[in-house]
PDB file of N, CA and C in Angstrom:
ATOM      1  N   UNK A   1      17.434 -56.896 -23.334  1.00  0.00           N
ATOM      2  CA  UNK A   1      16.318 -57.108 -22.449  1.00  0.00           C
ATOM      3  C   UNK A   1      15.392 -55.903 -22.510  1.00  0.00           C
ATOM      4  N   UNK A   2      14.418 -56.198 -22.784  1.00  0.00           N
ATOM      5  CA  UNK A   2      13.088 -55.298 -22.605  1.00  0.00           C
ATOM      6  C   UNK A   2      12.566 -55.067 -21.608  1.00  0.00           C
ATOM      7  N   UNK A   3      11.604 -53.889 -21.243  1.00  0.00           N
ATOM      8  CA  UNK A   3      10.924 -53.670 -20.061  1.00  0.00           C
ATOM      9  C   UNK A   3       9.881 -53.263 -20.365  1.00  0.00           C
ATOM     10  N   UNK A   4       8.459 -53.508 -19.783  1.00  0.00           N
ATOM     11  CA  UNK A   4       7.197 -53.397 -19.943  1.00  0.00           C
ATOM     12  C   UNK A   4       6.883 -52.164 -19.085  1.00  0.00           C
ATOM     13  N   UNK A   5       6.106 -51.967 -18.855  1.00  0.00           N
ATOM     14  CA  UNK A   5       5.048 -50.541 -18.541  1.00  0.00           C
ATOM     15  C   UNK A   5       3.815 -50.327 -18.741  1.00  0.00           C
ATOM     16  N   UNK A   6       3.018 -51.091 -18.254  1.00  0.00           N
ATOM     17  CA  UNK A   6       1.768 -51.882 -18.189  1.00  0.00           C
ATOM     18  C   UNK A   6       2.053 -52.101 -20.155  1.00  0.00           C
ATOM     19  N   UNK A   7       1.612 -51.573 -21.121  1.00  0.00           N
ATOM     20  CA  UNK A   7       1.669 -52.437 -21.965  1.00  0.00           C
ATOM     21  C   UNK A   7       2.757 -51.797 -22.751  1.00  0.00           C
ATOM     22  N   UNK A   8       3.114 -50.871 -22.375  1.00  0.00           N
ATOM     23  CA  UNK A   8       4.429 -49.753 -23.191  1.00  0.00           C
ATOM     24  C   UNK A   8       6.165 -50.937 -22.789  1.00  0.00           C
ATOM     25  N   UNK A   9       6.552 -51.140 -24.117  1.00  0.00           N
ATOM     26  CA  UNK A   9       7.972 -51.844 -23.783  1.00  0.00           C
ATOM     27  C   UNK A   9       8.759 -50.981 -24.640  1.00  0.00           C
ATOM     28  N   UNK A  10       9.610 -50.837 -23.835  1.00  0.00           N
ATOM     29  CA  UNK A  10      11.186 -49.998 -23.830  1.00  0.00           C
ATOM     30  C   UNK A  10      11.938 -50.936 -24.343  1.00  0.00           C
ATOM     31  N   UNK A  11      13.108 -50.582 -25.196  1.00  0.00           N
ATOM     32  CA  UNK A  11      13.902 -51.557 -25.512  1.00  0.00           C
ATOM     33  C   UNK A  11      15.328 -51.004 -25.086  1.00  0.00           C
ATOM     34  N   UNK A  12      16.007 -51.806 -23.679  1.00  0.00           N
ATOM     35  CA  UNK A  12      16.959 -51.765 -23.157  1.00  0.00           C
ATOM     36  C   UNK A  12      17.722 -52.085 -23.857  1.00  0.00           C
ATOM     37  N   UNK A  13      19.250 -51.455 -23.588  1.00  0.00           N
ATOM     38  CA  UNK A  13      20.506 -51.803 -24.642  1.00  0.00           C
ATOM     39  C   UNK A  13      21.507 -51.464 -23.285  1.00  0.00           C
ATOM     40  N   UNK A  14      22.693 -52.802 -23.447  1.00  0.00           N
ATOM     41  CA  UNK A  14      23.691 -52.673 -22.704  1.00  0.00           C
ATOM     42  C   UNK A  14      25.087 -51.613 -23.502  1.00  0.00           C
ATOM     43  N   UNK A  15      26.148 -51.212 -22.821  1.00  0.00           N
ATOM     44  CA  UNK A  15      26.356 -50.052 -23.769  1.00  0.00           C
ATOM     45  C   UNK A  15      26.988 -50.698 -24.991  1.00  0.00           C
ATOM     46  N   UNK A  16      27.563 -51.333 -25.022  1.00  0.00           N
ATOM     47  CA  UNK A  16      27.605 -51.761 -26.719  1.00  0.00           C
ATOM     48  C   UNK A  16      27.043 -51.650 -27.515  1.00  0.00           C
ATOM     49  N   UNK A  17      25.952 -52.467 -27.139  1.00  0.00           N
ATOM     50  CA  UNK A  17      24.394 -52.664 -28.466  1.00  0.00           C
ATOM     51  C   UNK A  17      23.782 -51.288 -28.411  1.00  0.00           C
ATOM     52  N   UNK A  18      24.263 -50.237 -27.315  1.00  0.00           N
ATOM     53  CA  UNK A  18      23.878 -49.103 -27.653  1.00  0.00           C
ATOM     54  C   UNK A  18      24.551 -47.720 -28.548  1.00  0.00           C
ATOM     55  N   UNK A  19      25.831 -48.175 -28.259  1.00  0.00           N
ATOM     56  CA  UNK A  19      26.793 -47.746 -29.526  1.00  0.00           C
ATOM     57  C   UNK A  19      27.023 -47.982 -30.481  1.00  0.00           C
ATOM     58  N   UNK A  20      26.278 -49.449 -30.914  1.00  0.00           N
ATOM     59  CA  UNK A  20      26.500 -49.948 -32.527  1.00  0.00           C
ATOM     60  C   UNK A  20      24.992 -49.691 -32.825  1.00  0.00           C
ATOM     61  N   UNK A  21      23.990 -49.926 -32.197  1.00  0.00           N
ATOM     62  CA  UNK A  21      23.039 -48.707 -32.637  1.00  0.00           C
ATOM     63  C   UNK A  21      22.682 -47.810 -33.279  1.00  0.00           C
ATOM     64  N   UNK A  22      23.357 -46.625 -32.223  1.00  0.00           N
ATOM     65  CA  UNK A  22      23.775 -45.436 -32.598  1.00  0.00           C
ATOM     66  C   UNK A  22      23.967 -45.620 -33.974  1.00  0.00           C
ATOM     67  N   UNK A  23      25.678 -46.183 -34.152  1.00  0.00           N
ATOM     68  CA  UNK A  23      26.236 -45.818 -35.501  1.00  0.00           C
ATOM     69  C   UNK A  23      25.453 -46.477 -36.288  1.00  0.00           C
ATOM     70  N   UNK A  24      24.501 -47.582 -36.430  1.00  0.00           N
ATOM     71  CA  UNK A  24      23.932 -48.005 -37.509  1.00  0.00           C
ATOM     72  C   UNK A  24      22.519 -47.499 -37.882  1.00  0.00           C
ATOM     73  N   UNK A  25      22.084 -46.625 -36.962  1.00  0.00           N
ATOM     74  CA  UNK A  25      20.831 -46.061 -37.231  1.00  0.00           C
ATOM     75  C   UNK A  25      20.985 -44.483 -37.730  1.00  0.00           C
ATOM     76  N   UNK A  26      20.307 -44.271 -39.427  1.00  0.00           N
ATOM     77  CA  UNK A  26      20.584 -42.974 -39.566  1.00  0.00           C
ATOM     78  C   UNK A  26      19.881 -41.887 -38.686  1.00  0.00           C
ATOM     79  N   UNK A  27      20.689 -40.874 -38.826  1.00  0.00           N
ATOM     80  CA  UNK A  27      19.468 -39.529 -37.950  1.00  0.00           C
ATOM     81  C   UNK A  27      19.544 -39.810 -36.209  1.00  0.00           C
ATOM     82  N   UNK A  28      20.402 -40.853 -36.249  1.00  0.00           N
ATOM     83  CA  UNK A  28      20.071 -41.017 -34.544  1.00  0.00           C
ATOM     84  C   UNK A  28      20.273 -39.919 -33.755  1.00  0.00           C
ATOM     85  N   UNK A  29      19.454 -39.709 -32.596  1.00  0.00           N
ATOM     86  CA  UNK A  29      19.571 -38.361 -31.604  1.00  0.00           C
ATOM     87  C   UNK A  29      19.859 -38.792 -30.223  1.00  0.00           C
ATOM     88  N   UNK A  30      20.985 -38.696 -29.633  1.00  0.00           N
ATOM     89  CA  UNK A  30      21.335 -38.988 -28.151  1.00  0.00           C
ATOM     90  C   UNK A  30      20.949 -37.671 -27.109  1.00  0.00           C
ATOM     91  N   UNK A  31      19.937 -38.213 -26.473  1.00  0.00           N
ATOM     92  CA  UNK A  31      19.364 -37.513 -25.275  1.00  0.00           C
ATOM     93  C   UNK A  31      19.730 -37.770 -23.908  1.00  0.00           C
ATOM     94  N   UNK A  32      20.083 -36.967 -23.369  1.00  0.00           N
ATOM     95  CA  UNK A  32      20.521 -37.204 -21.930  1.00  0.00           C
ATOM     96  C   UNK A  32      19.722 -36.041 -21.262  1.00  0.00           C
ATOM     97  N   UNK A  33      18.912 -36.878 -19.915  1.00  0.00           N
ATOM     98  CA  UNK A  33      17.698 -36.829 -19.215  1.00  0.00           C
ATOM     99  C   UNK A  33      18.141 -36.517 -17.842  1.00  0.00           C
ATOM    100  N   UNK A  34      19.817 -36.086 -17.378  1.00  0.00           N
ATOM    101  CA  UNK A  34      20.162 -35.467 -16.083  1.00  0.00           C
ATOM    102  C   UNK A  34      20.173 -34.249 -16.397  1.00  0.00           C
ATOM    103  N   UNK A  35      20.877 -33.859 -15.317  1.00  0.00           N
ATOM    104  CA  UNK A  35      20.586 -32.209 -14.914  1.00  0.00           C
ATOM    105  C   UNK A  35      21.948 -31.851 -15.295  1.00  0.00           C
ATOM    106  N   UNK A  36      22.018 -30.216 -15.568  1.00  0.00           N
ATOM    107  CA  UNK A  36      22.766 -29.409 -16.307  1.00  0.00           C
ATOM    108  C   UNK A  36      24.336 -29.624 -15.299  1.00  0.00           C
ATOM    109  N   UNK A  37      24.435 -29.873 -14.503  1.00  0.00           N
ATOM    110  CA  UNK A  37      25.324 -30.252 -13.674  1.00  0.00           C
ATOM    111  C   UNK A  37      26.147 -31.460 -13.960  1.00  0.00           C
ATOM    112  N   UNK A  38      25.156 -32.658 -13.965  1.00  0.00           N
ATOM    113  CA  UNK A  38      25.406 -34.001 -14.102  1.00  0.00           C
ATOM    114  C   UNK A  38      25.939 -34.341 -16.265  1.00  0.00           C
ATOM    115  N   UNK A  39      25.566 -33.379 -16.887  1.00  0.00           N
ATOM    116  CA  UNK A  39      25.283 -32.969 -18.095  1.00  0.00           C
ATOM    117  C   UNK A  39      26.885 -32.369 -18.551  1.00  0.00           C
ATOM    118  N   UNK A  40      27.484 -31.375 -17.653  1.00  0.00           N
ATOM    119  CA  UNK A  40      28.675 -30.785 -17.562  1.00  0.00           C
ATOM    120  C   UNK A  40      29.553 -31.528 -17.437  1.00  0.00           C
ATOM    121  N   UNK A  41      29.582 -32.321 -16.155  1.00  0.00           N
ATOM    122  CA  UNK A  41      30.754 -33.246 -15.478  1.00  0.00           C
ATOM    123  C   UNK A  41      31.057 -34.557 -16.767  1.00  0.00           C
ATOM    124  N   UNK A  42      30.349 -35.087 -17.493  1.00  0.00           N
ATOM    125  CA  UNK A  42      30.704 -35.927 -18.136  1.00  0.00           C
ATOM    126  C   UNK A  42      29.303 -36.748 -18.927  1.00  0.00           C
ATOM    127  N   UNK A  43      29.261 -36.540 -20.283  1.00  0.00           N
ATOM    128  CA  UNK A  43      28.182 -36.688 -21.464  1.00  0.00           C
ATOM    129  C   UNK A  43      28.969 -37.349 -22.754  1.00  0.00           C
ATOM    130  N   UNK A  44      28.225 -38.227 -23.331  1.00  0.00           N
ATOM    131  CA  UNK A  44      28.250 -38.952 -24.526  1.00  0.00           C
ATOM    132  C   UNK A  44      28.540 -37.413 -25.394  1.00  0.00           C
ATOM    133  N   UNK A  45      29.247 -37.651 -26.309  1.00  0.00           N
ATOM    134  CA  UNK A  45      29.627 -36.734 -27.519  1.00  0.00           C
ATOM    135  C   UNK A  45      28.403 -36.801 -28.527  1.00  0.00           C
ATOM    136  N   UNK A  46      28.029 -35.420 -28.719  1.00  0.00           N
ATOM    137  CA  UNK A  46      26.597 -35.117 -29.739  1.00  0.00           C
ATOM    138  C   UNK A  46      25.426 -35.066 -28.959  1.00  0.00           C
ATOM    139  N   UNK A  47      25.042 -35.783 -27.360  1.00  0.00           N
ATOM    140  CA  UNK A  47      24.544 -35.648 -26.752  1.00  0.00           C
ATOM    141  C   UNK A  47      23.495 -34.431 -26.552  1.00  0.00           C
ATOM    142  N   UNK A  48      22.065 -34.402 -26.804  1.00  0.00           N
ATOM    143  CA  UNK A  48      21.498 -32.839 -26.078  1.00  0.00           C
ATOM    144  C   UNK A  48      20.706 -33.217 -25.289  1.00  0.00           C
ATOM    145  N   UNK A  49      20.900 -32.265 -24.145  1.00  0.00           N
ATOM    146  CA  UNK A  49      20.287 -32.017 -22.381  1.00  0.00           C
ATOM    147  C   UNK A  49      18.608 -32.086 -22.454  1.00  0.00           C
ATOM    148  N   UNK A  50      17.990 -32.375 -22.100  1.00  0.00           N
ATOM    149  CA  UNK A  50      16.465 -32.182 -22.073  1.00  0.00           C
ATOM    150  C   UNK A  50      16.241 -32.937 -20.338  1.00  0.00           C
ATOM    151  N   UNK A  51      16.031 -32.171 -19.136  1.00  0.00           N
ATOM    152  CA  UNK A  51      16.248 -32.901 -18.038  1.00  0.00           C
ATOM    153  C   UNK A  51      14.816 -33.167 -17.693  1.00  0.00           C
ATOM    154  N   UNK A  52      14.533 -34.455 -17.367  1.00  0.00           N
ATOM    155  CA  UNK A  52      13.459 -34.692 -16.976  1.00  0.00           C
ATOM    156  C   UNK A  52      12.985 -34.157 -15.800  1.00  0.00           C
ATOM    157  N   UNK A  53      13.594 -33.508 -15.013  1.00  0.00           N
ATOM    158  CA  UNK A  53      13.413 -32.538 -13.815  1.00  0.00           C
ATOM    159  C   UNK A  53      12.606 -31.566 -14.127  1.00  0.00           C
ATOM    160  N   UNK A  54      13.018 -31.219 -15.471  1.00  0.00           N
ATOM    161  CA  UNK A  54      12.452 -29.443 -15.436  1.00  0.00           C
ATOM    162  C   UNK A  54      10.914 -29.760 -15.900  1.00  0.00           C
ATOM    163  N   UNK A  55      10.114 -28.907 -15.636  1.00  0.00           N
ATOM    164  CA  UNK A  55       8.593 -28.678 -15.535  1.00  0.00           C
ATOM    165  C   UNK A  55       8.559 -28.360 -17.389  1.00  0.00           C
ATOM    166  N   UNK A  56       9.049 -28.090 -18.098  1.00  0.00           N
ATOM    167  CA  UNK A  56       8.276 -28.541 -19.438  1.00  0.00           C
ATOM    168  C   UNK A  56       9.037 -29.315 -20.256  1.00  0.00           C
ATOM    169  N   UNK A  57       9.778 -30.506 -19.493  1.00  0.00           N
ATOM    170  CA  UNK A  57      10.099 -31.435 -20.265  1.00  0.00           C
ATOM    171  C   UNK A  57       9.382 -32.078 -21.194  1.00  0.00           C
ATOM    172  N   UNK A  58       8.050 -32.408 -20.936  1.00  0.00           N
ATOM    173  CA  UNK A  58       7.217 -33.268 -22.112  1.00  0.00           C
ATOM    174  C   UNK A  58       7.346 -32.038 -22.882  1.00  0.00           C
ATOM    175  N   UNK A  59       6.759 -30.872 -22.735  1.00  0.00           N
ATOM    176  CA  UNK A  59       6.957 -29.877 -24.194  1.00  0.00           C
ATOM    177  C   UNK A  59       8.055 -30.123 -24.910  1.00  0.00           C
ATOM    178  N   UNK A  60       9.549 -30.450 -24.613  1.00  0.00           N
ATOM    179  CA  UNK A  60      10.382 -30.314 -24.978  1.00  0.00           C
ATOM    180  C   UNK A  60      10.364 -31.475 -26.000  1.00  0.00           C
ATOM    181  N   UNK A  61       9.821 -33.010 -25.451  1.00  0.00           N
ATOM    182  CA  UNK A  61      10.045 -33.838 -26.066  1.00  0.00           C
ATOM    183  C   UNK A  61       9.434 -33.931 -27.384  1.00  0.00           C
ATOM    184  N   UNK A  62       8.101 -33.098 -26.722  1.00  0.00           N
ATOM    185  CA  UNK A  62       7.293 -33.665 -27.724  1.00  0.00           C
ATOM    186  C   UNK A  62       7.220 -32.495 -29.121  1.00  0.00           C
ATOM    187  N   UNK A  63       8.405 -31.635 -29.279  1.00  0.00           N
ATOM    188  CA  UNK A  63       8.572 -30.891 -30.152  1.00  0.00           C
ATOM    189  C   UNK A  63       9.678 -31.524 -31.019  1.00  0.00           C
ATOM    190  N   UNK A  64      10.264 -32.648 -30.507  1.00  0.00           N
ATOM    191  CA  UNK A  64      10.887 -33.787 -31.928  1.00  0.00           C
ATOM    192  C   UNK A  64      10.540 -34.179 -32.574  1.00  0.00           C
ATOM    193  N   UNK A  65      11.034 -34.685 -33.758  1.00  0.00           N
ATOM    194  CA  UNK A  65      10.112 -35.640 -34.845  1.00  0.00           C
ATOM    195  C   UNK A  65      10.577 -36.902 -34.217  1.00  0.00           C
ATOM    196  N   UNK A  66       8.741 -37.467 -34.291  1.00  0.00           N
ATOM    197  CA  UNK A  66       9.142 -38.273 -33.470  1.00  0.00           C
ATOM    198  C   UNK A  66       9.052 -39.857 -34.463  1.00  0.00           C
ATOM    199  N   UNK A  67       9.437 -39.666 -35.871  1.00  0.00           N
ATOM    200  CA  UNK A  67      10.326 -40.358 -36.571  1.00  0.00           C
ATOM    201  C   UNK A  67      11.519 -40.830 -36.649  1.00  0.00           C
ATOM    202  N   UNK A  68      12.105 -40.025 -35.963  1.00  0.00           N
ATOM    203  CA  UNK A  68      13.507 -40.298 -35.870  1.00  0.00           C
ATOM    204  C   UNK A  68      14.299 -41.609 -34.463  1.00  0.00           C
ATOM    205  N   UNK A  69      15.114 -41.865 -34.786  1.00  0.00           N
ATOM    206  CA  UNK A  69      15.258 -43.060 -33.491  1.00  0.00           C
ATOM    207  C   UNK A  69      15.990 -41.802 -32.039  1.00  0.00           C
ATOM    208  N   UNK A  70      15.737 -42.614 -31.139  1.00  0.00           N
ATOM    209  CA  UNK A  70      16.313 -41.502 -29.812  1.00  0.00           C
ATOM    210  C   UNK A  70      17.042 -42.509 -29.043  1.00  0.00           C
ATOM    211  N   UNK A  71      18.034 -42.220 -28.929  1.00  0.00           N
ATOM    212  CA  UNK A  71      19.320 -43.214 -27.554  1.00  0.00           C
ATOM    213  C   UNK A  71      19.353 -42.133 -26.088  1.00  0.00           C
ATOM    214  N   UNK A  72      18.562 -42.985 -25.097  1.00  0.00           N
ATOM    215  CA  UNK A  72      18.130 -42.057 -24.149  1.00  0.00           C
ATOM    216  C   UNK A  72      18.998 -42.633 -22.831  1.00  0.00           C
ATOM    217  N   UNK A  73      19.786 -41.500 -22.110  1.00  0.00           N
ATOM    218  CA  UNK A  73      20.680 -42.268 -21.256  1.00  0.00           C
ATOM    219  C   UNK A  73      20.019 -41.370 -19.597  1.00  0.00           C
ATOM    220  N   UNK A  74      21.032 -41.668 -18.954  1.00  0.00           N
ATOM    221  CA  UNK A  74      21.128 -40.765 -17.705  1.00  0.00           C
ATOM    222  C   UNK A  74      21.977 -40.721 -16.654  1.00  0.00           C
ATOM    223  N   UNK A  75      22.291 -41.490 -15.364  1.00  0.00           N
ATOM    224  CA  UNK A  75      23.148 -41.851 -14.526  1.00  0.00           C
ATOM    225  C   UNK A  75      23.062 -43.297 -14.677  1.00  0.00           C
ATOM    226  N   UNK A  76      22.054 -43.639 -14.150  1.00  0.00           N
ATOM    227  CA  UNK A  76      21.932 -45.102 -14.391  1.00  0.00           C
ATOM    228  C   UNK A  76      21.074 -45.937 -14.730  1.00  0.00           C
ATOM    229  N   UNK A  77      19.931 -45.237 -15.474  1.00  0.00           N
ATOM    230  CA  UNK A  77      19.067 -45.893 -16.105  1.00  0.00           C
ATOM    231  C   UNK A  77      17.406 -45.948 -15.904  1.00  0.00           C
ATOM    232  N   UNK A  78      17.550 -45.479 -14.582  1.00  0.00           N
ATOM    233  CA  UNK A  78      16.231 -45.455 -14.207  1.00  0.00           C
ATOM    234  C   UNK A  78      15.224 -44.275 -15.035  1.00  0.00           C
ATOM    235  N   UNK A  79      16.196 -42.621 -15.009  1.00  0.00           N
ATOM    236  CA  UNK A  79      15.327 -41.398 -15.082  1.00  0.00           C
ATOM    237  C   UNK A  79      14.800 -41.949 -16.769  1.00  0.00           C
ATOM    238  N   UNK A  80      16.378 -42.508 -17.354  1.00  0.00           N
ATOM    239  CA  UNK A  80      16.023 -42.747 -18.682  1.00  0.00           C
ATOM    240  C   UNK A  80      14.912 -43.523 -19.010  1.00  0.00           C
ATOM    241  N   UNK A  81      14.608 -44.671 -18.557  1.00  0.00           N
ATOM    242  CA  UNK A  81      13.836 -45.399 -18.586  1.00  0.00           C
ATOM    243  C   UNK A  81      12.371 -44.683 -18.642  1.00  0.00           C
ATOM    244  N   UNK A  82      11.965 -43.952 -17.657  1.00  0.00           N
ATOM    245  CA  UNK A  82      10.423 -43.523 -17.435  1.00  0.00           C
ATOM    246  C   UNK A  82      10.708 -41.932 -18.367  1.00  0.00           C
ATOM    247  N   UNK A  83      11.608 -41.272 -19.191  1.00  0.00           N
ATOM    248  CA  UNK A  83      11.636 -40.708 -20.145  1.00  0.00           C
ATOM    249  C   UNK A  83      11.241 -41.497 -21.687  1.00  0.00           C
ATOM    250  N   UNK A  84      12.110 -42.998 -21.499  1.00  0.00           N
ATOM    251  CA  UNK A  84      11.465 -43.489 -23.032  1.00  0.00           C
ATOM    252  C   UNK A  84      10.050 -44.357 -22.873  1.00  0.00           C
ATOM    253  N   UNK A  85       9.334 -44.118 -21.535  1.00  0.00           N
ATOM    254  CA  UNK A  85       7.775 -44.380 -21.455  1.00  0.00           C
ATOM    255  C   UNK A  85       7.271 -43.300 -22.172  1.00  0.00           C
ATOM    256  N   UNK A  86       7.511 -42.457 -21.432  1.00  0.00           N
ATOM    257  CA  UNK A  86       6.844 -40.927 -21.623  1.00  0.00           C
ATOM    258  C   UNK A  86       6.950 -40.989 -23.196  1.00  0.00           C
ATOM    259  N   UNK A  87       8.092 -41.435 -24.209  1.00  0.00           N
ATOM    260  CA  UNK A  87       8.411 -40.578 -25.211  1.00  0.00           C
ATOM    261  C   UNK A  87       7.119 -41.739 -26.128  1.00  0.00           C
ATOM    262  N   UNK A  88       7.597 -42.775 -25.670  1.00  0.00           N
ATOM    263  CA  UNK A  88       6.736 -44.132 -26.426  1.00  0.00           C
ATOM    264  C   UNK A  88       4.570 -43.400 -25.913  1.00  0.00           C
ATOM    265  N   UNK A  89       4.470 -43.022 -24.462  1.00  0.00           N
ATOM    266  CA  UNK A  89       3.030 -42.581 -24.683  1.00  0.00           C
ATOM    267  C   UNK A  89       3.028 -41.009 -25.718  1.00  0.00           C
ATOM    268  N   UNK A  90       3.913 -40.663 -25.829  1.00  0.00           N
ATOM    269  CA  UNK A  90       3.368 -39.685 -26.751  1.00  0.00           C
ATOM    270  C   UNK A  90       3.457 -39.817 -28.577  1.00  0.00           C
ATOM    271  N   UNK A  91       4.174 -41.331 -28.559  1.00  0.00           N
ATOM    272  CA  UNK A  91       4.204 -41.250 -30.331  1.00  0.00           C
ATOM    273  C   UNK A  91       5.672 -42.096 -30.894  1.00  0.00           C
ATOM    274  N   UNK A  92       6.473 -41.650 -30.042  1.00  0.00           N
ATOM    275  CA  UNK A  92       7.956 -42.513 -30.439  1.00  0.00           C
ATOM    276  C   UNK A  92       7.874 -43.740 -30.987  1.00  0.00           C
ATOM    277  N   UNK A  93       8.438 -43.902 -32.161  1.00  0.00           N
ATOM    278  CA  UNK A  93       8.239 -45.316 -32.038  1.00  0.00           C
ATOM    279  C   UNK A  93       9.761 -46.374 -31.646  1.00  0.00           C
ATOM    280  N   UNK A  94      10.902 -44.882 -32.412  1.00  0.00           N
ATOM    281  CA  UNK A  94      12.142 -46.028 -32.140  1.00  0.00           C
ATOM    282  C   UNK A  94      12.889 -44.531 -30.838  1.00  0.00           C
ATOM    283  N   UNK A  95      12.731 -45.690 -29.668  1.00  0.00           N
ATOM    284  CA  UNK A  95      13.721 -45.113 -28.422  1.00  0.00           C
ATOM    285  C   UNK A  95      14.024 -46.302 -27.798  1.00  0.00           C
ATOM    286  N   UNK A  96      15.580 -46.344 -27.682  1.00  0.00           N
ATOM    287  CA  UNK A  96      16.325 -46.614 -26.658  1.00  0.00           C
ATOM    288  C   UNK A  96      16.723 -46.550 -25.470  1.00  0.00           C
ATOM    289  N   UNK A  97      16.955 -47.373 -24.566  1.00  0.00           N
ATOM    290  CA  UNK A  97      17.558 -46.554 -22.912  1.00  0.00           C
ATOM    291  C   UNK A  97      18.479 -47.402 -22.714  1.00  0.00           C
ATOM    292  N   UNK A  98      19.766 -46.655 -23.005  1.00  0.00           N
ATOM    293  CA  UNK A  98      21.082 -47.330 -21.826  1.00  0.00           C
ATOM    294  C   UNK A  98      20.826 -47.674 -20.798  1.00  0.00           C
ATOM    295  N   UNK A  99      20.842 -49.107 -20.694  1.00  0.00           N
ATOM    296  CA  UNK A  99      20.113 -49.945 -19.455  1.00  0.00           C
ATOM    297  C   UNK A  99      20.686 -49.254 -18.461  1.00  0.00           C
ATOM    298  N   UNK A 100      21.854 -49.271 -18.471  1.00  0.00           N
ATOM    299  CA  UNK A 100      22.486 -48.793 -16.785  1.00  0.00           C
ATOM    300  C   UNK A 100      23.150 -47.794 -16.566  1.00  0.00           C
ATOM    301  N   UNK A 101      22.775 -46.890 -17.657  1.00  0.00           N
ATOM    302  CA  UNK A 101      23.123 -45.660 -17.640  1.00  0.00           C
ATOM    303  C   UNK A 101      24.751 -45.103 -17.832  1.00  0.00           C
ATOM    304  N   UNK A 102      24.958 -44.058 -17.753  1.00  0.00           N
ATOM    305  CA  UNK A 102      26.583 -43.669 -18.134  1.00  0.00           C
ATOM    306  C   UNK A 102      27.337 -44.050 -17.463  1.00  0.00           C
ATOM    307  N   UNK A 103      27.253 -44.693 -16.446  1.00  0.00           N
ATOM    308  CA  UNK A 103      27.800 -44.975 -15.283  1.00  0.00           C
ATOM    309  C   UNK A 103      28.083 -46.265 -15.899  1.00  0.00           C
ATOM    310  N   UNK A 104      28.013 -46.876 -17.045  1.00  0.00           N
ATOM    311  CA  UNK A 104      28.044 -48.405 -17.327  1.00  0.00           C
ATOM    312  C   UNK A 104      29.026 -47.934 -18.609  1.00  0.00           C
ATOM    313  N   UNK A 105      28.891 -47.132 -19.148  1.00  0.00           N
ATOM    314  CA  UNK A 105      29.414 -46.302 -20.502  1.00  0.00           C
ATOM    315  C   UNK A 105      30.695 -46.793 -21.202  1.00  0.00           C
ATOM    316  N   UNK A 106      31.365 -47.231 -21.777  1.00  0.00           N
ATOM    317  CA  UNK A 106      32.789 -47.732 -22.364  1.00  0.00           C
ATOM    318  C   UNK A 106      32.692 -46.914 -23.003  1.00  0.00           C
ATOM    319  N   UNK A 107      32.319 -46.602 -24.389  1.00  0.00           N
ATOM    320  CA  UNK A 107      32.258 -45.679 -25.015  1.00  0.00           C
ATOM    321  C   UNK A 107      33.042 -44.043 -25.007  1.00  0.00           C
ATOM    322  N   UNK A 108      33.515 -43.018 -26.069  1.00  0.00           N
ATOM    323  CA  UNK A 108      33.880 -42.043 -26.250  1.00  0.00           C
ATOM    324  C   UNK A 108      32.731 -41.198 -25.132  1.00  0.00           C
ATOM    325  N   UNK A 109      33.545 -40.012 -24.483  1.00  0.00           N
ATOM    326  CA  UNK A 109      33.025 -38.839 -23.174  1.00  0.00           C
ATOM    327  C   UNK A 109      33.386 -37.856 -23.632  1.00  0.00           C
ATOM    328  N   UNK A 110      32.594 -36.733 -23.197  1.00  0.00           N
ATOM    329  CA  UNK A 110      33.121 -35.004 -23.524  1.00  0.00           C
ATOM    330  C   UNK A 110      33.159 -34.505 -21.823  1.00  0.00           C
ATOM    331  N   UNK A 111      33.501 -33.300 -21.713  1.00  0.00           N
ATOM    332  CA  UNK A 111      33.376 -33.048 -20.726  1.00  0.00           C
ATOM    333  C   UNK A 111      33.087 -31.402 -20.869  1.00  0.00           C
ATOM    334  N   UNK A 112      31.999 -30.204 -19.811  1.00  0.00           N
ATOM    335  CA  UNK A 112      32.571 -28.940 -20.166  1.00  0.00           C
ATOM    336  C   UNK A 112      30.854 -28.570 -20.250  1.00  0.00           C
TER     337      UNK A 112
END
């Protein structure tokens, strides 16, 4: 299921279709959009932090190539969501958002 944003659509993935994804897309980059806290307690493996909280997050984003595909998660979907707007108005073309966030997750966890 997709989600619009006046004309910007996100392409939602439940966590499956977001783990076979992953593995079938080369170069893929898993971003997680909580805070260094929420980031610690429990994160997708390969995962890097970029929190949409902090005040130069768009700098951050927008220093990726933004060729590459991005699997964008968070707690539960929402922060992710208005991160893969943001990433789609600045150029992205392939981003993902774990519809319902880690909190929905089956998938392999790190912790630390």
């Amino acid at each position: 299921m997709n989600s619009y944003y006046g004309d910007i659509m996100v392409k939602n993935l439940d966590c499956f279709s977001f783990e076979e994804k992953i593995k079938s897309e080369n170069n893929s980059i898993i971003i997680d959009v909580r805070t260094l806290e929420e980031f610690k307690e429990v994160r997708i493996p390969n995962a890097i932090l970029i929190d949409i909280y902090e005040q130069n997050f768009l700098d951050k984003i927008n220093e990726l190539d933004k060729n590459k595909p991005y699997f964008v998660y968070c707690r539960s979907g929402v922060r992710s969501l208005t991160a893969c707007q943001q990433m789609i108005k600045l150029g992205f073309s392939k981003v993902y958002n774990l519809k319902d966030g880690i909190i929905s997750w089956e998938g392999e966890t790190e912790q630390g």
